[in-house]
Every structure is written in C-alpha cells, then in structure tokens.
C-alpha atoms as a PDB file:
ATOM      1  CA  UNK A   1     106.342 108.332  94.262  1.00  0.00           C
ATOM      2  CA  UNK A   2     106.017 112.151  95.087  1.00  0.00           C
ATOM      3  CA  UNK A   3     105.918 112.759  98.837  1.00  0.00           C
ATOM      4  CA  UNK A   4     104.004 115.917 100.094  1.00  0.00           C
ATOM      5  CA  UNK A   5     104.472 116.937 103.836  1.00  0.00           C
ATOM      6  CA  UNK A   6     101.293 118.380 105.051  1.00  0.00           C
ATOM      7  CA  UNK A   7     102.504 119.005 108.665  1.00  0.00           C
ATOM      8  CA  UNK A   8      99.983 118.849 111.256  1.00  0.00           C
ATOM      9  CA  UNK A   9      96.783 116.810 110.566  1.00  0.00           C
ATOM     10  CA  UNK A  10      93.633 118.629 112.112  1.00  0.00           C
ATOM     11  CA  UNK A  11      91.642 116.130 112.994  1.00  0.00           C
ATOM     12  CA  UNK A  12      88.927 116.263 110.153  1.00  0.00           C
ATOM     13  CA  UNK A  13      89.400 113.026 107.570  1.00  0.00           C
ATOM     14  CA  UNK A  14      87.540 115.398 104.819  1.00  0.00           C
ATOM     15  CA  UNK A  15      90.708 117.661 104.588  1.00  0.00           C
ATOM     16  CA  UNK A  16      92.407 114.105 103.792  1.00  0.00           C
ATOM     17  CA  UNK A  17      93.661 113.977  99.567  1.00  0.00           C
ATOM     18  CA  UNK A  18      90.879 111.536  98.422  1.00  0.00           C
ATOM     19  CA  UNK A  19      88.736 111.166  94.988  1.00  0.00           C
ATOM     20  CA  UNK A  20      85.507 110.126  93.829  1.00  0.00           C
ATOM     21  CA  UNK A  21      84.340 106.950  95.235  1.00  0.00           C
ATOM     22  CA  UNK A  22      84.806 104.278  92.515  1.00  0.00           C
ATOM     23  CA  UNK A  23      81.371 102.504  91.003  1.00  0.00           C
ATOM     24  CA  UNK A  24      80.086  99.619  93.225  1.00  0.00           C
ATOM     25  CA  UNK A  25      82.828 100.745  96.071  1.00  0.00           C
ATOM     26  CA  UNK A  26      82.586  98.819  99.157  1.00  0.00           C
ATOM     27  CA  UNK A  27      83.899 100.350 102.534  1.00  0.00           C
ATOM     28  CA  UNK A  28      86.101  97.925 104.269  1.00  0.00           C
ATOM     29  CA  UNK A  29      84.460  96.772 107.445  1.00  0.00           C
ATOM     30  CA  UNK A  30      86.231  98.508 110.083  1.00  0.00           C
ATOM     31  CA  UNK A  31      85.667  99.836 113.653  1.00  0.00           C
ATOM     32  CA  UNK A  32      84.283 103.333 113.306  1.00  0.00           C
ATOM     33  CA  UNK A  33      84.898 104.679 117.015  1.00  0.00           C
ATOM     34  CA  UNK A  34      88.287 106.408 117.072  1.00  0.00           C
ATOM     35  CA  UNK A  35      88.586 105.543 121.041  1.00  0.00           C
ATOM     36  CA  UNK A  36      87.680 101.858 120.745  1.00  0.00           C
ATOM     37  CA  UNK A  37      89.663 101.484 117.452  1.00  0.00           C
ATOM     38  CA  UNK A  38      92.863 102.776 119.324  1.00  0.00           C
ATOM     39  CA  UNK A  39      92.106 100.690 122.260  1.00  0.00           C
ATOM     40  CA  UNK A  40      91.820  97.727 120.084  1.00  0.00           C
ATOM     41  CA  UNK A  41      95.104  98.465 118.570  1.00  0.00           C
ATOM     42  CA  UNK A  42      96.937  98.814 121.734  1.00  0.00           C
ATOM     43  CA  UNK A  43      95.949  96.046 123.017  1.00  0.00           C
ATOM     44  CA  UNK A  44      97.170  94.235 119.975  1.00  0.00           C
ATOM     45  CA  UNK A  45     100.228  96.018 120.074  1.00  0.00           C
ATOM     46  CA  UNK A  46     100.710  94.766 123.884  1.00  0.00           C
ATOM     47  CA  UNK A  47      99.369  90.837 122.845  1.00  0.00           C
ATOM     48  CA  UNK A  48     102.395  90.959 120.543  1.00  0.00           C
ATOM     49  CA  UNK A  49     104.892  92.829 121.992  1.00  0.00           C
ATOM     50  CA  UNK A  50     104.632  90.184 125.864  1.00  0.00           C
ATOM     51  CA  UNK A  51     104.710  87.459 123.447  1.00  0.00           C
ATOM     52  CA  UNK A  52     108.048  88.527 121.725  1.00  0.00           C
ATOM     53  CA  UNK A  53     109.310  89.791 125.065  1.00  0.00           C
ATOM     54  CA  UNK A  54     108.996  85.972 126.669  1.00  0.00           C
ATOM     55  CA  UNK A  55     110.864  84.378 123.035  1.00  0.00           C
ATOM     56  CA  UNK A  56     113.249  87.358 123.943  1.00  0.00           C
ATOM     57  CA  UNK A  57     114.243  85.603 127.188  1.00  0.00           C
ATOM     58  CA  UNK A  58     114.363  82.634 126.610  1.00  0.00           C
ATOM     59  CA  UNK A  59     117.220  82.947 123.743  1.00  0.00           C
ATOM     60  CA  UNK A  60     118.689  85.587 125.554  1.00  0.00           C
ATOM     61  CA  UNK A  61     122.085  84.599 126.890  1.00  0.00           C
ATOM     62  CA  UNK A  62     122.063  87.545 129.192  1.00  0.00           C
ATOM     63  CA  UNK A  63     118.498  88.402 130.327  1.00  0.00           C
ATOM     64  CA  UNK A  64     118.412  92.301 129.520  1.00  0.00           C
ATOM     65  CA  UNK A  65     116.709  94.762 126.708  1.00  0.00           C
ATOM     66  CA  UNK A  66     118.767  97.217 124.821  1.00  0.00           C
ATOM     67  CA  UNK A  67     117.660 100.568 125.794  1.00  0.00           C
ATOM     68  CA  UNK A  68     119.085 101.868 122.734  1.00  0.00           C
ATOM     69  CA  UNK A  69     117.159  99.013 120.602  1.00  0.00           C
ATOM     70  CA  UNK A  70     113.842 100.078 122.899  1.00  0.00           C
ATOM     71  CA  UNK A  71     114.924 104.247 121.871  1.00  0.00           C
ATOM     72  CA  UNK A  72     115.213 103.556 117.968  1.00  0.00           C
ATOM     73  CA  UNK A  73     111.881 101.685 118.208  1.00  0.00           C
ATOM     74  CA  UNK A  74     110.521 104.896 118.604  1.00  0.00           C
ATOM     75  CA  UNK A  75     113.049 107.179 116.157  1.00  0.00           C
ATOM     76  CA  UNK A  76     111.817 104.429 113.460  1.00  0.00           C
ATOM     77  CA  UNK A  77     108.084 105.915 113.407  1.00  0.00           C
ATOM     78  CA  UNK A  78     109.093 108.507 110.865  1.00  0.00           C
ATOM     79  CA  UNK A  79     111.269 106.291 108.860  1.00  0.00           C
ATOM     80  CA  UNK A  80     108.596 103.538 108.912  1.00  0.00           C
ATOM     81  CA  UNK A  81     105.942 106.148 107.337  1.00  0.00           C
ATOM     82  CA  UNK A  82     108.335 106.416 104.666  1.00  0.00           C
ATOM     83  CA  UNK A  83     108.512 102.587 103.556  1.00  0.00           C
ATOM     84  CA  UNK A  84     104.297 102.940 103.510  1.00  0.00           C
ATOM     85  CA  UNK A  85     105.437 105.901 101.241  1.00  0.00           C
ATOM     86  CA  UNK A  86     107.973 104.413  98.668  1.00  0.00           C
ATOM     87  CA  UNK A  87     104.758 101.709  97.985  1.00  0.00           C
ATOM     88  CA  UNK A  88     102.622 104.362  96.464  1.00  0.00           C
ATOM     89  CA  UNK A  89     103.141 105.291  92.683  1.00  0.00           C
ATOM     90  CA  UNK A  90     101.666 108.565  92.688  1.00  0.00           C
ATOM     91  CA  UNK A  91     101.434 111.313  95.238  1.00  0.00           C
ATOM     92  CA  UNK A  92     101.325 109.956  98.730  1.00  0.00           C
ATOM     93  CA  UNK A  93     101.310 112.734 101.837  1.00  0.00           C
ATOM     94  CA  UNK A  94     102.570 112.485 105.447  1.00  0.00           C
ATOM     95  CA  UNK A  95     100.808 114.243 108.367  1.00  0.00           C
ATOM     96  CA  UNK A  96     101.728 114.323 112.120  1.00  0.00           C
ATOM     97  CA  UNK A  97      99.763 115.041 115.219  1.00  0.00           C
ATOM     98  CA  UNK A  98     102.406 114.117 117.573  1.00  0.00           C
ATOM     99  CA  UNK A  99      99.968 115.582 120.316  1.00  0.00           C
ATOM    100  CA  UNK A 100      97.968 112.566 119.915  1.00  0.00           C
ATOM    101  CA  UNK A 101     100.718 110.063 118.616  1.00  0.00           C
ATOM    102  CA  UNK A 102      99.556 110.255 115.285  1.00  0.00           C
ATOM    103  CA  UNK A 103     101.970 109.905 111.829  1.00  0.00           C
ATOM    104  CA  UNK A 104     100.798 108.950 108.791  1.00  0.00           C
ATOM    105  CA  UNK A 105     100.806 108.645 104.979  1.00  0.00           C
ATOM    106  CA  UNK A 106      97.672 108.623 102.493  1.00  0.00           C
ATOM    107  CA  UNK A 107      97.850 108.460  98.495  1.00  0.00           C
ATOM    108  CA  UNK A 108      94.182 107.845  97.004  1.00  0.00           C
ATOM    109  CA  UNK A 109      95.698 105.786  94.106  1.00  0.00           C
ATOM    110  CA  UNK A 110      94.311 102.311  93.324  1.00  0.00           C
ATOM    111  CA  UNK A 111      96.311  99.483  94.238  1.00  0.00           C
ATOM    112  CA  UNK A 112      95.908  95.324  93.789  1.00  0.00           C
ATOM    113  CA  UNK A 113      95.447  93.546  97.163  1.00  0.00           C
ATOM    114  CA  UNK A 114      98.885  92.333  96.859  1.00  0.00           C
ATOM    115  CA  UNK A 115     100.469  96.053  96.658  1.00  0.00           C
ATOM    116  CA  UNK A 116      98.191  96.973  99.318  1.00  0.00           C
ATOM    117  CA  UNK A 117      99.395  94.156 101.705  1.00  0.00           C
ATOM    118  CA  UNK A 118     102.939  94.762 100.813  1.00  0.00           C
ATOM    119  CA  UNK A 119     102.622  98.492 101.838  1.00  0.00           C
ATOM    120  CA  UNK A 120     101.205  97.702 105.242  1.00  0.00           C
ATOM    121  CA  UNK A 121     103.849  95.270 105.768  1.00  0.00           C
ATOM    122  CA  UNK A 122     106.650  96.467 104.283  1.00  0.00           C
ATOM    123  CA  UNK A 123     107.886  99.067 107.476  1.00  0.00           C
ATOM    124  CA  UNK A 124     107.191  95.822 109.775  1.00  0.00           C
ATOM    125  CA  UNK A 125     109.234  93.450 107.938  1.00  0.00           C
ATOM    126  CA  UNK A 126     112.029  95.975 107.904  1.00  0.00           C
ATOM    127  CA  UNK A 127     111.741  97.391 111.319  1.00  0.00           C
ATOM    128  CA  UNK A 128     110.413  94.513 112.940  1.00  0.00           C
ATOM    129  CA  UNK A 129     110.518  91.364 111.743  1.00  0.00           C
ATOM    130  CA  UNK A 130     113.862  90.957 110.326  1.00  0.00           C
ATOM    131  CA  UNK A 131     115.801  92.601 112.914  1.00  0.00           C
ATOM    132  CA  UNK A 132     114.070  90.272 115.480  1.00  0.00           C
ATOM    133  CA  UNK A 133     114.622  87.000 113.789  1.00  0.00           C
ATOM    134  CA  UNK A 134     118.333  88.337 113.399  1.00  0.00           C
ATOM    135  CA  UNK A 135     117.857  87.743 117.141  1.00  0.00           C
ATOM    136  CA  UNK A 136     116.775  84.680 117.284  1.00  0.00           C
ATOM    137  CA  UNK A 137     119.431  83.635 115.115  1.00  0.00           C
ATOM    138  CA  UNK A 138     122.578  85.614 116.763  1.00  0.00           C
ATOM    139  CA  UNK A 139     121.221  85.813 120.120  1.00  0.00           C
ATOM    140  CA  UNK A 140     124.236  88.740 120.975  1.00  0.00           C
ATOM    141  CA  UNK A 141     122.711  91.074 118.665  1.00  0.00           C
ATOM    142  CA  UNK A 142     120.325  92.256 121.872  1.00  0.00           C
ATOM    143  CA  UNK A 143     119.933  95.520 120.028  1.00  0.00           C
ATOM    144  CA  UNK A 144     118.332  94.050 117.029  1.00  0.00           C
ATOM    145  CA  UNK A 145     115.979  92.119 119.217  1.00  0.00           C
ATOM    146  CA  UNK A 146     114.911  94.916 121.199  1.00  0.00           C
ATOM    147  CA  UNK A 147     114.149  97.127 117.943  1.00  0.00           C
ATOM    148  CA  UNK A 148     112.483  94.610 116.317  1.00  0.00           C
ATOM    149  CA  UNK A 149     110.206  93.160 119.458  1.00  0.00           C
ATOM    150  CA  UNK A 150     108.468  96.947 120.071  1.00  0.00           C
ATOM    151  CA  UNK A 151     108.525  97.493 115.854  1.00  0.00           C
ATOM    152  CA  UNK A 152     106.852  94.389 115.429  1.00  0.00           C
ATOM    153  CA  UNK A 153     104.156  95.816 118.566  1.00  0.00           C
ATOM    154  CA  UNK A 154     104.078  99.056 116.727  1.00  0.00           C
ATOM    155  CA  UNK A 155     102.863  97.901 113.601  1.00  0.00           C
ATOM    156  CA  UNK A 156      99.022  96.636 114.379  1.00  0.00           C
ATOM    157  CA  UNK A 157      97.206  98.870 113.118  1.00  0.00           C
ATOM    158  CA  UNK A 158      98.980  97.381 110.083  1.00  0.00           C
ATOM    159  CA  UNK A 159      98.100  93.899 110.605  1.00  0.00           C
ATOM    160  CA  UNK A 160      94.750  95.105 111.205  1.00  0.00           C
ATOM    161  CA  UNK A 161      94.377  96.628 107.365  1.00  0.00           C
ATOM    162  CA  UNK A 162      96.077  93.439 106.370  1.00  0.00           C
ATOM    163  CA  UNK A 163      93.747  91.066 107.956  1.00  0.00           C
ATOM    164  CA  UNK A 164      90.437  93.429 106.549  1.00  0.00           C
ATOM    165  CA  UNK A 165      92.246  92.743 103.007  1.00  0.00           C
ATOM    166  CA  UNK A 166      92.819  89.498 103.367  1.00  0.00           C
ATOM    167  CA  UNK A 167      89.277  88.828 104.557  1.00  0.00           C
ATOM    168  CA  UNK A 168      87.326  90.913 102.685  1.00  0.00           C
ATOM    169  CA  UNK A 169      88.721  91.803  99.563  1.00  0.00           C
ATOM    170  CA  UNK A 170      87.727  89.520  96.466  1.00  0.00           C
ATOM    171  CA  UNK A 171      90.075  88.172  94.244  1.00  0.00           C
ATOM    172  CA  UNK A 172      91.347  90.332  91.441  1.00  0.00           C
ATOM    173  CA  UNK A 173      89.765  93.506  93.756  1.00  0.00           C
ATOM    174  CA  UNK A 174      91.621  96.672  94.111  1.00  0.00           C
ATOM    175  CA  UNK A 175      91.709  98.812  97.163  1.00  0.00           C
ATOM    176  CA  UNK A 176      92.203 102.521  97.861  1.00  0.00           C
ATOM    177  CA  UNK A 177      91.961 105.072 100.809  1.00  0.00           C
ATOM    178  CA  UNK A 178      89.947 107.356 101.356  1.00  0.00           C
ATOM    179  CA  UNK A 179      89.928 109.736 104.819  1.00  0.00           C
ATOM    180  CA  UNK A 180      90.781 106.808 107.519  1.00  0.00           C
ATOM    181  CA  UNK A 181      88.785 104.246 105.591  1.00  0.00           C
ATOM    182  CA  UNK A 182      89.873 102.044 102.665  1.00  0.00           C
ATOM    183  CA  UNK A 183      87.376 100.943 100.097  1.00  0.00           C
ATOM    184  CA  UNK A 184      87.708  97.738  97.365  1.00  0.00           C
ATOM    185  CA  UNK A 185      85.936  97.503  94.351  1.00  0.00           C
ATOM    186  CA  UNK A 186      85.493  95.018  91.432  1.00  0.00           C
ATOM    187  CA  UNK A 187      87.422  96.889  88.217  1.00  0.00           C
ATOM    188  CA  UNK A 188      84.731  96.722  84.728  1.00  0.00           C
ATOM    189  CA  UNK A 189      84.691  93.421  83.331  1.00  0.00           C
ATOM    190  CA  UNK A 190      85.660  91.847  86.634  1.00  0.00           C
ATOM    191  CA  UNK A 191      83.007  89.941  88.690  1.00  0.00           C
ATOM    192  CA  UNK A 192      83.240  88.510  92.376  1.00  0.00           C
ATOM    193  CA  UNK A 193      83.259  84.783  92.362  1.00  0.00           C
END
C-alpha cells in the first residue's frame, strides 16, 4: 500500500484517481443525491448511536459518558481513514474537506467482495466495535464504551457499502471505486449464477 495525500478534495468526483470502467461493469445501486445520501447516513448514524447509548446505561455502574472517550471519537476520523488505507494493495489517496466534514480514501484497484467488506469494516471493528464490547464486558472501562458507541455511529456510511455488497454483488464478483460510486463486475470466464 502507497498512500498519497491529496489535501483538499474540490468537490468534483472526476478529479477522483479512477480507470477505465471494466467490461460488463455494473454501478452499485446507490442514492445519487449528495443531500439525501448524507441525510440517510445521519440518520443511521443516530439509529445506532441511541441504541448503543441505552445498552450503555444499562451496564453502566455509574450512569455517565467519558468526555474524553466522546473527544477521541472524533480524533479517530483520521486514523480510521488509514485502516480503509492499509486494505488497499496499490496506491490508495486521502482527501479532506473538513469544511464539509468530509475525509476519505480511494484506490481504483480491484478487490474480491470479501476484501472489499473487510476494508469498510475494518476502522469499525477497531474503533468501534471492539472497544465497545470491551464495555460490555468490563463495565469500568467507561472510556472504551464511549469511543466505541459514537465510532460504531460514525461508521454508516460503511455499513451502507457493506450492505450494497452484500446485496448486490454476485458470487466470485469483484468490486472497485470509481469517483463516489463503486462498480462490480463478473472477471472472463466467470458467469453470474
């Protein structure tokens, strides 16, 4: 994996690294408005985070968030672009647009479903998941839970790719990106069954 910082992303997914669309390449079906897309997410992102919140009290033994856990929720962002990063093979480049709470990586290589599912999960699991089930388990560790019950929030867009893999992709189908979208497609001698 070679990381490239780009800096600031301007807003136009053509400037995005991509390549030529592979033969018989099927966009995933996605939202296509920006505004509702981002909607959709937080909304997500606030289903999930209540939910954890209520598990949060009741196996808290003292009813009260970490603000430090809630803080490092939010220092994570850049660290959790990196674990998408360390998935990708190849070249893989981060851009920012903190103006409109954007970070993000995008490599155009191919990858199985599997790798694909594992990179959108892997910051989530880290961030997230295990530090909140670390919770659950030591219920004194309040820090953990807080990180890991706004990481697991801030990861829906994630679970969103995931679930558009999941669903969509055929079996033995690889995936790439390309702009904001990702594409699948059936490599030669493979057919859909």
């Amino acid at each position: 994996m070679k990381l490239i910082y780009k800096g600031k992303f301007d807003g136009n997914q053509e400037h995005l690294p991509h390549k030529e669309h592979k033969p018989g390449a099927v966009k995933f079906r996605e939202m296509e408005d920006p505004k509702k897309f981002a909607a959709y997410i937080n909304v997500v992102a606030f289903i999930i985070t209540v939910f954890l919140a209520a598990l949060f009290f009741l196996r808290s033994q003292s009813p009260r968030f970490s603000i430090l856990g809630m803080l490092c929720s939010l220092l994570v962002l850049f660290p959790h672009e990196i674990l998408h990063a360390v998935c990708f093979k190849k070249e893989v480049y981060l851009y920012t647009n903190w103006k409109n709470g954007m970070l993000f990586v995008v490599g155009p290589e191919d990858m199985s479903k599997g790798r694909f599912i594992f990179m959108s999960l892997f910051p989530n699991l880290i961030f997230g998941l295990i530090p909140y089930i670390l919770y659950l388990i030591f219920p004194e560790y309040i820090f953990l839970g807080s990180l890991g019950m706004l990481a697991v929030g801030e990861g829906a867009g994630d679970y969103y790719n995931v679930f558009n893999a999941l669903t969509q992709m055929p079996k033995g189908a690889r995936t790439y990106l390309y702009g904001f979208h990702s594409y699948w497609y059936m490599p030669e001698g493979e057919t859909t069954m």
